[in-house]
C-alpha atoms as a PDB file:
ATOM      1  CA  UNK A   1       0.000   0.000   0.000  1.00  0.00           C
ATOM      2  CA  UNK A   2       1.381   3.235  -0.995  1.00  0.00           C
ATOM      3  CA  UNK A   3      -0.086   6.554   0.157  1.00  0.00           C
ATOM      4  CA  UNK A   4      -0.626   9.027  -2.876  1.00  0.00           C
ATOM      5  CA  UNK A   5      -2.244  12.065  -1.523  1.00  0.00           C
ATOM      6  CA  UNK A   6      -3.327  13.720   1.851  1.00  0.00           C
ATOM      7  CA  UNK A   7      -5.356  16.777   2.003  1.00  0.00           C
ATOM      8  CA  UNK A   8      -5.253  19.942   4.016  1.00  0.00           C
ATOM      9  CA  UNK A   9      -8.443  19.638   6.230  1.00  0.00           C
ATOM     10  CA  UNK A  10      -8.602  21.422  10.150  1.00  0.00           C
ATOM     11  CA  UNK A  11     -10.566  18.499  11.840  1.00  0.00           C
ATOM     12  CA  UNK A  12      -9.076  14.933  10.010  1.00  0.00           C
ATOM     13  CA  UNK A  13      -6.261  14.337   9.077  1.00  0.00           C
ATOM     14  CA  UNK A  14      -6.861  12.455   4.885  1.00  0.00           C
ATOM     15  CA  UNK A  15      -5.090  10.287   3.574  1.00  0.00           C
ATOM     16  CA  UNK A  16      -5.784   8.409   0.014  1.00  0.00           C
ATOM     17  CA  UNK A  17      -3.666   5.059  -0.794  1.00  0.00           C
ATOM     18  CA  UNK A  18      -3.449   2.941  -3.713  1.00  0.00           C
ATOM     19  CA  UNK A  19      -3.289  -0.661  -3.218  1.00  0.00           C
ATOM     20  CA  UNK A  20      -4.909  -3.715  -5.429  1.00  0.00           C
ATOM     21  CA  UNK A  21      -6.417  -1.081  -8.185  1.00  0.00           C
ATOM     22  CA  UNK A  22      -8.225   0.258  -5.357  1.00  0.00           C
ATOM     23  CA  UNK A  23      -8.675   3.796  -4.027  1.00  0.00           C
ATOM     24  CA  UNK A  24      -8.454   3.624  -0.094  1.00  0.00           C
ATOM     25  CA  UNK A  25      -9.473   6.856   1.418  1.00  0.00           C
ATOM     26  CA  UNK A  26      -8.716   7.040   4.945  1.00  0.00           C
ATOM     27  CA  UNK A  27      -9.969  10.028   7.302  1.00  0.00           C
ATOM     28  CA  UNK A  28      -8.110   9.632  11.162  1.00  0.00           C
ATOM     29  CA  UNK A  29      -9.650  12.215  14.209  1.00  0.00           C
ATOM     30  CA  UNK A  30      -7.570  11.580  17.341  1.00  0.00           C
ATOM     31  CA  UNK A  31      -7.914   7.481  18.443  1.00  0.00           C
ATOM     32  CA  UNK A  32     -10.769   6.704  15.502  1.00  0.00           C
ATOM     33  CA  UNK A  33     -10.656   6.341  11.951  1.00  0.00           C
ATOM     34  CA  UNK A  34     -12.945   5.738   9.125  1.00  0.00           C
ATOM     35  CA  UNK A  35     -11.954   4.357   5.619  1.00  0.00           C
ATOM     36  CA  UNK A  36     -13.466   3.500   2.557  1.00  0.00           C
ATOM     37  CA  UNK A  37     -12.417   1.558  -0.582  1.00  0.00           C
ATOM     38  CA  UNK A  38     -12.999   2.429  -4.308  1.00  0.00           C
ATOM     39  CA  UNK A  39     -12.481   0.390  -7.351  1.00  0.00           C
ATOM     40  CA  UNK A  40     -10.368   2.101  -9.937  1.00  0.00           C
ATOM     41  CA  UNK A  41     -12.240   1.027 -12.530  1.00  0.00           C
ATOM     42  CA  UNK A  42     -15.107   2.711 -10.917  1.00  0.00           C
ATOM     43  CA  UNK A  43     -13.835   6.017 -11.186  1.00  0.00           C
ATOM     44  CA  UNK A  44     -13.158   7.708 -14.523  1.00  0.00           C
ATOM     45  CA  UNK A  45     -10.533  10.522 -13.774  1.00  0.00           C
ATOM     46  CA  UNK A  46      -8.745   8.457 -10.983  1.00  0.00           C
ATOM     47  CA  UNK A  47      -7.309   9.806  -7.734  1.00  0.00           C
ATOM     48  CA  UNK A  48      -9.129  13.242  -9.455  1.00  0.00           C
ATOM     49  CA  UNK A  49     -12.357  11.128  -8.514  1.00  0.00           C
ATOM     50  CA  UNK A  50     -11.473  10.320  -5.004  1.00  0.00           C
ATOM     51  CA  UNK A  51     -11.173  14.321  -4.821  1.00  0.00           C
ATOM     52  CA  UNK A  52     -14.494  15.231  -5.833  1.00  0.00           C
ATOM     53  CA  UNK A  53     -16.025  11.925  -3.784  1.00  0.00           C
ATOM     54  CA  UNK A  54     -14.810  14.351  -0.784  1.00  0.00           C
ATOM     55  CA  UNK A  55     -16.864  17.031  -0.824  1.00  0.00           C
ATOM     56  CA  UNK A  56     -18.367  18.910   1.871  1.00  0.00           C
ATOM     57  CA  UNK A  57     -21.701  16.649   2.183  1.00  0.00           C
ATOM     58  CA  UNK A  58     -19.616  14.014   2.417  1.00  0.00           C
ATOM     59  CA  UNK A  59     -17.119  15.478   5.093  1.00  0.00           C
ATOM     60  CA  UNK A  60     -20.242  16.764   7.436  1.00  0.00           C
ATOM     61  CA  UNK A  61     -21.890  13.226   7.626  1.00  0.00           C
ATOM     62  CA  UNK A  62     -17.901  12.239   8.380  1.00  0.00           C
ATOM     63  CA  UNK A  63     -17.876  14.239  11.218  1.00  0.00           C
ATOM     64  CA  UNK A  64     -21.043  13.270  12.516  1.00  0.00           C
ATOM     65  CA  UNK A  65     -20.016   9.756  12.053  1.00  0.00           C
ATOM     66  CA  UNK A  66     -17.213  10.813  14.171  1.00  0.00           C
ATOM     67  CA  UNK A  67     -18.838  12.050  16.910  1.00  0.00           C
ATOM     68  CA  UNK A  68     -21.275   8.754  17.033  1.00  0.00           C
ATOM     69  CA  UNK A  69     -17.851   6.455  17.226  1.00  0.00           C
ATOM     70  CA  UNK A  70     -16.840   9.273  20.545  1.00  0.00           C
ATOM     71  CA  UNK A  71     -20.001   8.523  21.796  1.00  0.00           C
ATOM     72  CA  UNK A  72     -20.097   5.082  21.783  1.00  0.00           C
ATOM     73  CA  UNK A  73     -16.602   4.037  22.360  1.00  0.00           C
ATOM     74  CA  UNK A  74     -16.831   6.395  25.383  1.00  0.00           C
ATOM     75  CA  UNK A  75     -20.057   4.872  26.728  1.00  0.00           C
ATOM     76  CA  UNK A  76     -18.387   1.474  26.295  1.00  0.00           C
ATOM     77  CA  UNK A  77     -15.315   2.758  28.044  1.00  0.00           C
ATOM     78  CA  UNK A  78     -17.633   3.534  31.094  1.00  0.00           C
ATOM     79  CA  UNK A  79     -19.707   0.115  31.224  1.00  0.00           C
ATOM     80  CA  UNK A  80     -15.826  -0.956  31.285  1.00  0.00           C
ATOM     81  CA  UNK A  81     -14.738   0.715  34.168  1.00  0.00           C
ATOM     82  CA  UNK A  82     -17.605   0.356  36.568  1.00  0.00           C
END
């Protein structure tokens, strides 16, 4: 796996690999991480693609993702500790 891009944002930190003909777009904030794989073949202007695949729709329901994986990792956290 070899990373090919990462892009300037001020809550992740985005990263975008290439491994297998595939597109692997990972977005990292603090101890959790989401990523998502895309066929190359799926995607006519290639990494160009991934770039418009990450648009700001796409980033809010990220972020809101994120703070569902806070919330639930931290609730399990608790049940672990008392």
């Amino acid at each position: 796996m070899r990373i090919i891009a990462e892009l300037p944002h001020p809550e992740f930190k985005i990263s975008i690999f290439n491994m297998n003909q595939k597109f692997i777009v990972k977005i990292e904030k603090g101890v959790l991480e989401q990523s998502y794989k895309i066929a190359e073949m799926d995607l006519t202007e290639g990494v160009n693609s991934v770039f418009e695949l990450l648009d700001e729709e796409f980033l809010k329901a990220v972020a809101a993702r994120f703070a569902e994986m806070a919330k639930d990792f931290k609730s399990a956290y608790f049940r672990y500790n008392y």
